[in-house]
C-alpha atoms as a PDB file:
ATOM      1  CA  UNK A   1     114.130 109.589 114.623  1.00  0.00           C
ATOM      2  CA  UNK A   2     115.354 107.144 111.568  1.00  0.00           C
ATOM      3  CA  UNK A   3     113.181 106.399 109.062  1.00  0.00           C
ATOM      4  CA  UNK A   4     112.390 102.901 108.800  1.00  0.00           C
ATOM      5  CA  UNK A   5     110.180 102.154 106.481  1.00  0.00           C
ATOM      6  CA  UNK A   6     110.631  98.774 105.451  1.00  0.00           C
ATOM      7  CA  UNK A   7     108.657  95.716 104.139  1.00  0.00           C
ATOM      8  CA  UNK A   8     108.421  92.020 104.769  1.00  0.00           C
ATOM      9  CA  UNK A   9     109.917  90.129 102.060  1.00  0.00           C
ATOM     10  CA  UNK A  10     106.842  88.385 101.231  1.00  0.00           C
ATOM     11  CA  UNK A  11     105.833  92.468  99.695  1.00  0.00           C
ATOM     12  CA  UNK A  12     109.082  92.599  97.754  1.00  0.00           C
ATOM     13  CA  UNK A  13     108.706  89.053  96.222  1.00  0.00           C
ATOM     14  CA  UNK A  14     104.887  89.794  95.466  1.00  0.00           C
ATOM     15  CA  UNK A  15     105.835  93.425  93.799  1.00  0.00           C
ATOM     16  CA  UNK A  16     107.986  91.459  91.548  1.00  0.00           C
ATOM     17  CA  UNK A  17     105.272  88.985  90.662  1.00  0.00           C
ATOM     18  CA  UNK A  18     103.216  91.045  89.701  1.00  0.00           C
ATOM     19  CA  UNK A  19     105.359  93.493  87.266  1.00  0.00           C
ATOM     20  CA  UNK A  20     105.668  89.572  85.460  1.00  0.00           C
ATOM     21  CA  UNK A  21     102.098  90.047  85.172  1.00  0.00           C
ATOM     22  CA  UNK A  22     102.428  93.584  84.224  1.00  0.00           C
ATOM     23  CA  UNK A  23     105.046  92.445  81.668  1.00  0.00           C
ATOM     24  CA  UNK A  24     103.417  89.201  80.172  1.00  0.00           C
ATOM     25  CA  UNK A  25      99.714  89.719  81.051  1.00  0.00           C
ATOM     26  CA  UNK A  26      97.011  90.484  79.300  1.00  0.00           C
ATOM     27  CA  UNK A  27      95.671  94.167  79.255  1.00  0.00           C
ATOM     28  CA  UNK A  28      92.650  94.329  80.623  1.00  0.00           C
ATOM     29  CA  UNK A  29      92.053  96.601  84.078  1.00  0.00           C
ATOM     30  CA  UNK A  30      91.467  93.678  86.491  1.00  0.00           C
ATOM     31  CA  UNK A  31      94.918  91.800  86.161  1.00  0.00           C
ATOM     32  CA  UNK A  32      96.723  95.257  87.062  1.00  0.00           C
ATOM     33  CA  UNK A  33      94.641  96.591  90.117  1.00  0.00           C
ATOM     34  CA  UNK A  34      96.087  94.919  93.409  1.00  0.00           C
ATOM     35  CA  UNK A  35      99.920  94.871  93.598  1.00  0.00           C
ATOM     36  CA  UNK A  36     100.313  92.506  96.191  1.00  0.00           C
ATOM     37  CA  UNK A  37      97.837  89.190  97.255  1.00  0.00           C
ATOM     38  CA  UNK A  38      94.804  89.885  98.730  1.00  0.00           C
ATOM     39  CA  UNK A  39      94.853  91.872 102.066  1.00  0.00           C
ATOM     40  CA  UNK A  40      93.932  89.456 105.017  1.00  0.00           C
ATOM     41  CA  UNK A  41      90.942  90.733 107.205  1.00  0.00           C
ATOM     42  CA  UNK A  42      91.525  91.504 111.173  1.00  0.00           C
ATOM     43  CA  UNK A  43      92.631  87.886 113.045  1.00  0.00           C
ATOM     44  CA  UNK A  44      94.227  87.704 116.559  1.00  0.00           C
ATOM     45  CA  UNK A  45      97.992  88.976 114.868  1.00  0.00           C
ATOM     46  CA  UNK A  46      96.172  92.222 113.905  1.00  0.00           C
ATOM     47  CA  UNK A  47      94.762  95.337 115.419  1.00  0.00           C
ATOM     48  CA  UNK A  48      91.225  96.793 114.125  1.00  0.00           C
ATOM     49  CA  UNK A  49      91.857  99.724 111.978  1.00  0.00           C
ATOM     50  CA  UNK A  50      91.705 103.373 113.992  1.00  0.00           C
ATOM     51  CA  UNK A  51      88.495 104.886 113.228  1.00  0.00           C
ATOM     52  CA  UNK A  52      88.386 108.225 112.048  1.00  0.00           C
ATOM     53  CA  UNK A  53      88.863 111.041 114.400  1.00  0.00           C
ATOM     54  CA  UNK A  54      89.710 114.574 114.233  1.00  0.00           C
ATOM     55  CA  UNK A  55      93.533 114.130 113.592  1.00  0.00           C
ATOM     56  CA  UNK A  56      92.989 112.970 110.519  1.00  0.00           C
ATOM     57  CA  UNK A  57      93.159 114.499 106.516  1.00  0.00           C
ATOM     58  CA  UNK A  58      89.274 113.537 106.040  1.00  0.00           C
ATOM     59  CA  UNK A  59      86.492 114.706 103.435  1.00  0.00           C
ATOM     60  CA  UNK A  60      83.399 113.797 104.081  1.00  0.00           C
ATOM     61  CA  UNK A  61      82.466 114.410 107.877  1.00  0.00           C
ATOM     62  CA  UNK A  62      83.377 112.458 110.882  1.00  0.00           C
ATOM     63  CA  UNK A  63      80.522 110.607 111.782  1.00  0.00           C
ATOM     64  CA  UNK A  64      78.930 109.745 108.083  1.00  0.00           C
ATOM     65  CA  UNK A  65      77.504 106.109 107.263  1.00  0.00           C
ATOM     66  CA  UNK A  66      80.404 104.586 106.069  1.00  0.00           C
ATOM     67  CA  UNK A  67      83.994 105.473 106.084  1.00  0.00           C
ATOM     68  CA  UNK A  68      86.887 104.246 103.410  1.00  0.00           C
ATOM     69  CA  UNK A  69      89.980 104.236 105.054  1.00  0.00           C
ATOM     70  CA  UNK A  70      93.063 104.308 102.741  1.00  0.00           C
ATOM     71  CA  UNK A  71      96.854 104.061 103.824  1.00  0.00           C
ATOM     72  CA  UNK A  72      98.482 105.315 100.896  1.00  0.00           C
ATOM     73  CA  UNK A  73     102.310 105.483  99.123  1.00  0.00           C
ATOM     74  CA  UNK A  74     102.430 108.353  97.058  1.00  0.00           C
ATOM     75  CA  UNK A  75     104.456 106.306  94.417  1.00  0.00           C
ATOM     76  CA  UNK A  76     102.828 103.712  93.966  1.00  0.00           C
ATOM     77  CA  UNK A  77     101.087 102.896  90.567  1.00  0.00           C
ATOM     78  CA  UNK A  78      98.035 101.030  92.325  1.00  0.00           C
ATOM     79  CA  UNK A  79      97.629 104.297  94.690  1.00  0.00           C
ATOM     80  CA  UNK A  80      97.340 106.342  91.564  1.00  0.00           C
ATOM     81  CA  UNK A  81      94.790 104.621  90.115  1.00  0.00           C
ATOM     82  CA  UNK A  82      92.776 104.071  93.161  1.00  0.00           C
ATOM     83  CA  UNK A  83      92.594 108.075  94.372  1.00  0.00           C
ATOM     84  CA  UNK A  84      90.873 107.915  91.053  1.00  0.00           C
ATOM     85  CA  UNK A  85      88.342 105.150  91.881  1.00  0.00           C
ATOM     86  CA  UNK A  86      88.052 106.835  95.102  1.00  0.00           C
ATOM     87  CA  UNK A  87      87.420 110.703  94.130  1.00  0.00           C
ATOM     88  CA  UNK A  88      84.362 108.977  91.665  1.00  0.00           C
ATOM     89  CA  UNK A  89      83.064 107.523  94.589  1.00  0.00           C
ATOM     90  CA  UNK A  90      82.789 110.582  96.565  1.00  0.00           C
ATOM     91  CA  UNK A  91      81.090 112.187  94.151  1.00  0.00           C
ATOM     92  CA  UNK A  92      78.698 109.609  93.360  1.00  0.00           C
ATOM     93  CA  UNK A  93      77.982 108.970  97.348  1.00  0.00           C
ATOM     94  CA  UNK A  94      78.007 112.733  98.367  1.00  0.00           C
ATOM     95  CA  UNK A  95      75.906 115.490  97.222  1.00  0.00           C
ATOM     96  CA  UNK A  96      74.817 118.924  98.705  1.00  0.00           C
ATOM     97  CA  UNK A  97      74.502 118.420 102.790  1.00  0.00           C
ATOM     98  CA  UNK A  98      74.536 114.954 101.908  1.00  0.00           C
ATOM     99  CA  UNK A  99      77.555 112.881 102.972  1.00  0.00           C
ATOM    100  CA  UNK A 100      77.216 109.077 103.298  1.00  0.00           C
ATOM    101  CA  UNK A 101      80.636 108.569 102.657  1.00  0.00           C
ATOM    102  CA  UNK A 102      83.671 109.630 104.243  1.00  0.00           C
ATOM    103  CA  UNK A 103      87.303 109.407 102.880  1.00  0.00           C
ATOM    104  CA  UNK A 104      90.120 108.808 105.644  1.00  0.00           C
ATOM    105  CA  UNK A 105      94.335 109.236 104.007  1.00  0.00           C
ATOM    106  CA  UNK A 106      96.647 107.904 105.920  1.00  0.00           C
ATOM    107  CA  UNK A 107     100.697 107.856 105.195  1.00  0.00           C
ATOM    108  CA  UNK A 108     101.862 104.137 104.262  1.00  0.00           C
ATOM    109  CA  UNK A 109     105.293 104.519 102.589  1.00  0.00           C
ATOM    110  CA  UNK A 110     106.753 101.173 101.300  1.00  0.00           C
ATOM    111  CA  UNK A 111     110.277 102.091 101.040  1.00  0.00           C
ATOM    112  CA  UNK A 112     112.100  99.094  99.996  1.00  0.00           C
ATOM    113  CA  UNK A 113     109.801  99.525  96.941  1.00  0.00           C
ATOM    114  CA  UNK A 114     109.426 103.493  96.756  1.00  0.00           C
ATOM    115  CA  UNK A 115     112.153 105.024  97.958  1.00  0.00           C
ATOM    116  CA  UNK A 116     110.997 108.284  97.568  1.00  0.00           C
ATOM    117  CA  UNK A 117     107.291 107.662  99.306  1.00  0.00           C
ATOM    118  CA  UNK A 118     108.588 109.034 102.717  1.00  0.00           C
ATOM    119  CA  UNK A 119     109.479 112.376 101.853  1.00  0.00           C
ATOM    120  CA  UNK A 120     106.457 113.009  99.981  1.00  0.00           C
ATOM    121  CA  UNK A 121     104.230 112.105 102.386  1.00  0.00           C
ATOM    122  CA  UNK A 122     106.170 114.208 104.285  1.00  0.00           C
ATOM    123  CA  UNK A 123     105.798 117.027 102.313  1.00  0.00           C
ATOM    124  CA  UNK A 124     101.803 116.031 101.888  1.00  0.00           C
ATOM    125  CA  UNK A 125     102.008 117.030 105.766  1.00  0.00           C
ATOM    126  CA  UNK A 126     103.713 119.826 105.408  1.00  0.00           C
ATOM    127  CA  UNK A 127     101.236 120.777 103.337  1.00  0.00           C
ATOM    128  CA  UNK A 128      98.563 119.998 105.335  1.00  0.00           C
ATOM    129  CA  UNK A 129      99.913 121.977 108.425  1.00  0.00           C
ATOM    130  CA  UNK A 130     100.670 125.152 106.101  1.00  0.00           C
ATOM    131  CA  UNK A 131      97.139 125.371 104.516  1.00  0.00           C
ATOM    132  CA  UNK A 132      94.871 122.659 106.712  1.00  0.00           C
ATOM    133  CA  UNK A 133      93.195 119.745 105.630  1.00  0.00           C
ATOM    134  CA  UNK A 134      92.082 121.585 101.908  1.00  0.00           C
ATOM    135  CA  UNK A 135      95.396 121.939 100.716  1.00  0.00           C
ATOM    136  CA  UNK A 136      97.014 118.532 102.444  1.00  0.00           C
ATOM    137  CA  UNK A 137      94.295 116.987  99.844  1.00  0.00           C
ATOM    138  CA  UNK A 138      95.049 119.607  97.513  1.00  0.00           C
ATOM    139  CA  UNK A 139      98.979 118.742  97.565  1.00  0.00           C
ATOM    140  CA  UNK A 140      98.073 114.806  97.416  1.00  0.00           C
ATOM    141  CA  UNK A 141      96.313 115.489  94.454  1.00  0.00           C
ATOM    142  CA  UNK A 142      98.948 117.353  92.489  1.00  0.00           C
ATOM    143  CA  UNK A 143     101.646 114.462  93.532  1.00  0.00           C
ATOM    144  CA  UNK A 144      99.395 111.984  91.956  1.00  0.00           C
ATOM    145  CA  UNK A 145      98.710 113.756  89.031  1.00  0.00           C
ATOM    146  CA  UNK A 146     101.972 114.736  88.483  1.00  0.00           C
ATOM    147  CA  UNK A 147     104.514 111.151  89.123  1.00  0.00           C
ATOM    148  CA  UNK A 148     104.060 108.736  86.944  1.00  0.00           C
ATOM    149  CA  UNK A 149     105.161 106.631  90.016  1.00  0.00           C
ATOM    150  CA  UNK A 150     107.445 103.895  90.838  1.00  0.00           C
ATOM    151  CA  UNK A 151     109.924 106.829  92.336  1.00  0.00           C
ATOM    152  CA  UNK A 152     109.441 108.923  88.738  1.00  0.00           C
ATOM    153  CA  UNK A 153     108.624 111.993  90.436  1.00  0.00           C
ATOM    154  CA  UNK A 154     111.437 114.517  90.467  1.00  0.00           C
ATOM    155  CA  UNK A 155     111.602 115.817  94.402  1.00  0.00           C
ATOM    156  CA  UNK A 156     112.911 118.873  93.430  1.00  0.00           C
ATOM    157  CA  UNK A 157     109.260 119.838  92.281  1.00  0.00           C
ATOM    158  CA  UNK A 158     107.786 119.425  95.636  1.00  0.00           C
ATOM    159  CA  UNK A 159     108.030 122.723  96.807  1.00  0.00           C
ATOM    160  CA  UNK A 160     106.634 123.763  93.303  1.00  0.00           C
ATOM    161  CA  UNK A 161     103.599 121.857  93.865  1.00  0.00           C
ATOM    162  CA  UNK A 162     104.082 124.024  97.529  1.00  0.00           C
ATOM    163  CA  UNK A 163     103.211 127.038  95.575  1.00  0.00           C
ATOM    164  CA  UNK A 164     101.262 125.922  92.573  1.00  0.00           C
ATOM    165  CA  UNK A 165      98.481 125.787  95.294  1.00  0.00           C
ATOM    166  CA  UNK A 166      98.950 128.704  97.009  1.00  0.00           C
ATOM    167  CA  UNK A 167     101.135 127.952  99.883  1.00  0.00           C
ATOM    168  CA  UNK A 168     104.494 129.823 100.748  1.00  0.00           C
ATOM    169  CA  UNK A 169     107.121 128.244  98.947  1.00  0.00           C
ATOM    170  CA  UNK A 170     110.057 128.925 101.806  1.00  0.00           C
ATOM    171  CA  UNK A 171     107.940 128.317 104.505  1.00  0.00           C
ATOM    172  CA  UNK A 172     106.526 124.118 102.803  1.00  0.00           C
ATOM    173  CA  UNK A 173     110.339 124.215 102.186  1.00  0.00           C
ATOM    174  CA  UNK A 174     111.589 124.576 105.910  1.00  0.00           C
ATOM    175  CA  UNK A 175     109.014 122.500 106.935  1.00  0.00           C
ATOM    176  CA  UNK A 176     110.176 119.792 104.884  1.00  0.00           C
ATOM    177  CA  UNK A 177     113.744 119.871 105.497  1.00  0.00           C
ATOM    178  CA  UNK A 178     113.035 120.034 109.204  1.00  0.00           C
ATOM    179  CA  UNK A 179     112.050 116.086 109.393  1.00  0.00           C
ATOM    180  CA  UNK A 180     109.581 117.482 111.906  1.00  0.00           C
ATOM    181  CA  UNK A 181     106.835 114.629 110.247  1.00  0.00           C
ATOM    182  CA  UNK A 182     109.658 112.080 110.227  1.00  0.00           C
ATOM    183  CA  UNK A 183     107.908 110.296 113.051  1.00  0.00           C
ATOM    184  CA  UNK A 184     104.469 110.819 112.362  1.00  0.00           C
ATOM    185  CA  UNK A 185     104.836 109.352 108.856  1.00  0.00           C
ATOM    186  CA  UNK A 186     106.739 106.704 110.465  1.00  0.00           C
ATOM    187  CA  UNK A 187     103.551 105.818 112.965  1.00  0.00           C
ATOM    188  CA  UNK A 188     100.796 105.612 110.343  1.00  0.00           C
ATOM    189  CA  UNK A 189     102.955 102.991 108.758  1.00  0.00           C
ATOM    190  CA  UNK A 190     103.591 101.154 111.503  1.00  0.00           C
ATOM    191  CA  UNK A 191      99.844 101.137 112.200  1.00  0.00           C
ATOM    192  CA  UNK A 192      99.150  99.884 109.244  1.00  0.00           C
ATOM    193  CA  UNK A 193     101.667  96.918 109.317  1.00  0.00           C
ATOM    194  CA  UNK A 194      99.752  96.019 112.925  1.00  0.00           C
ATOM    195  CA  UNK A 195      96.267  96.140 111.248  1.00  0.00           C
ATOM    196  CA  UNK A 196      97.904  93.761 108.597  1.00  0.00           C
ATOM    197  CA  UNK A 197      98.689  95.716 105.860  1.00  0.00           C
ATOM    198  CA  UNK A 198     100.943  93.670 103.806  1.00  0.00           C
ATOM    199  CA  UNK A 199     100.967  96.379 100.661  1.00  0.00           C
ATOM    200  CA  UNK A 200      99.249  99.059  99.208  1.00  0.00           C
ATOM    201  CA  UNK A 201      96.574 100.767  99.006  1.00  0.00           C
ATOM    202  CA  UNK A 202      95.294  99.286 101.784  1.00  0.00           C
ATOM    203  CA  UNK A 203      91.817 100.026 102.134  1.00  0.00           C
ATOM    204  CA  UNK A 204      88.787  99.663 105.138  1.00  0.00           C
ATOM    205  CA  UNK A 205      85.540 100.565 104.623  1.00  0.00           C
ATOM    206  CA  UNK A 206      83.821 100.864 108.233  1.00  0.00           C
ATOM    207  CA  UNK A 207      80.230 100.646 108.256  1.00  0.00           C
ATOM    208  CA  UNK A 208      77.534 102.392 110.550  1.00  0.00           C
ATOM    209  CA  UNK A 209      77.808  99.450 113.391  1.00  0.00           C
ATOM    210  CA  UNK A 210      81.570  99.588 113.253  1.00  0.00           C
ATOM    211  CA  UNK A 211      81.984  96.546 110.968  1.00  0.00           C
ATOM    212  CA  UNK A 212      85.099  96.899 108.924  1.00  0.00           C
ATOM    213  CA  UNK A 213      85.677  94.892 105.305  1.00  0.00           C
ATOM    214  CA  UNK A 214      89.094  95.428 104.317  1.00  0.00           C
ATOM    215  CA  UNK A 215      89.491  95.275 100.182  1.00  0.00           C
ATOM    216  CA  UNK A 216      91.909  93.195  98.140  1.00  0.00           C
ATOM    217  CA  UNK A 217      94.306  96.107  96.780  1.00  0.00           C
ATOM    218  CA  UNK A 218      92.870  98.463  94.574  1.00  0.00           C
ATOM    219  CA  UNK A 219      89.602  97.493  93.531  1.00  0.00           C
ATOM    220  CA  UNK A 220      87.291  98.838  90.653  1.00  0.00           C
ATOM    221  CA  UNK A 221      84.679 101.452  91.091  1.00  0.00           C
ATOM    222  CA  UNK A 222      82.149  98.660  91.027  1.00  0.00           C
ATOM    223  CA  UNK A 223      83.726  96.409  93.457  1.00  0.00           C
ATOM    224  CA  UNK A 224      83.888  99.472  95.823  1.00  0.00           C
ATOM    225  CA  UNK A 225      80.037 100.358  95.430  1.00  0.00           C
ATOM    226  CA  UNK A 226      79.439  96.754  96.600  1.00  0.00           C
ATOM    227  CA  UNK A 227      80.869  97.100  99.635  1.00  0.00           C
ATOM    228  CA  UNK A 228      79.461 100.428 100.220  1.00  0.00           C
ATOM    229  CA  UNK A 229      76.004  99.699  99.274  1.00  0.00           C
ATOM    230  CA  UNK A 230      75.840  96.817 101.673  1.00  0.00           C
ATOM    231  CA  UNK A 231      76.331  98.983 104.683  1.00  0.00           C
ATOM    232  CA  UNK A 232      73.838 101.813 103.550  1.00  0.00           C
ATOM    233  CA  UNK A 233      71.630  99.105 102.917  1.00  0.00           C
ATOM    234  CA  UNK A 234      71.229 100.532  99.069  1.00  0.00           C
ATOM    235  CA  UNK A 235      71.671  99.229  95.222  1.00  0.00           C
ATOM    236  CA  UNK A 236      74.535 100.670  93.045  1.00  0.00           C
ATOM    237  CA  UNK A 237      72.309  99.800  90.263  1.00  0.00           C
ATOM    238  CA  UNK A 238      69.041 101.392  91.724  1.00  0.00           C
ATOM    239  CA  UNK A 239      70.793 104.205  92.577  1.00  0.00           C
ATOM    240  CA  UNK A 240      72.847 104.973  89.331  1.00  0.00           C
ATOM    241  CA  UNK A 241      68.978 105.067  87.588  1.00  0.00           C
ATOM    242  CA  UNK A 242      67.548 107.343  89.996  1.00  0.00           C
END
């Protein structure tokens, strides 16, 4: 199956506006977080997001509170900073038996911007199918620790990262070269264009009743807590003193 990833050229054109801003902006967090405008919530030209189901690289539990769904381009600078924002907020959420928050990655490759997001999140499921859903999060991990994005990473150092958590090196390396996730990489961006992605990360955070509030890009810790606490019915403030 080919591999077309591409974008609208509205993504392109905003990408560009906003390495201006990267350029000539100030340096504060904020002006840097969301790569492209604002993500628009569901209408009648989009689909609701998928909830989570079994098929998916989840931690948390299915079933929890709330869920934060993320599609996700391994190169991508905002992507990097949100796994970040995202691995604080399981820990702050979660606890012991305790899971009120579940965390959903999904495969959303912007090609025409990263040309090297498709085969790593290819490789992120060969991972996953060689060691299950630990080391698919595992191998996600390492790639974003590891490329300092905008297609830095060296691909030659994917099957290292293979092995670096435990996996069999020729076996990750097959399974890559096979294109046998080709098409399934392919789908999760597709869904995400239908849900109205229009860049990355683009993130959902489904409530208890099924409600879904879809952030602007890659938001702050703080931002993210909002959104959270208002479907567990909780303060981020009350609960950071407790």
């Amino acid at each position: 199956m080919p591999k077309n990833y591409g974008v609208p050229l509205a993504i392109i054109i905003a990408g560009l506006l906003v390495a201006g801003a990267i350029m000539f902006g100030g340096s504060g967090r904020g002006l840097n977080l969301t790569p492209y405008p604002s993500q628009p919530a569901a209408n009648s030209n989009t689909t609701p997001i998928r909830p989570a189901d079994e098929k998916d690289h989840l931690l948390g539990h299915l079933g929890s509170p709330v869920t934060v769904i993320e599609y996700s381009d391994l190169e991508c600078p905002f992507c990097k900073m949100f796994h970040l924002t995202m691995q604080e907020a399981m820990s702050y959420y979660n606890g012991g038996e305790e899971v009120q928050v579940s965390w959903v990655f999904r495969n959303f490759p912007l090609v025409s911007l990263h040309s090297k997001a498709p085969h790593e999140a290819e490789a992120a499921e060969c991972a996953g199918e060689l060691g299950g859903n630990t080391k698919f999060w595992a191998y996600v991990d390492k790639v974003f620790a590891t490329t300092p994005s905008n297609d830095g990473l060296d691909p030659a150092l994917l099957p290292t990262f293979a092995e670096q958590i435990g996996l069999n090196k020729k076996a990750f390396t097959d399974c890559l070269n096979s294109g046998k996730y080709t098409a399934k990489v392919q789908a999760s961006y597709d869904e995400a264009i239908a849900a109205g992605g229009t860049g990355t990360p683009f993130v959902t955070v489904i409530g208890p009743d099924g409600k879904q509030t879809t952030l602007p890009g890659a938001v702050p810790l703080d931002q993210l807590k909002t959104v959270i606490d208002g479907y567990l019915g909780t303060s981020s403030t009350t609960t950071a003193t407790q």
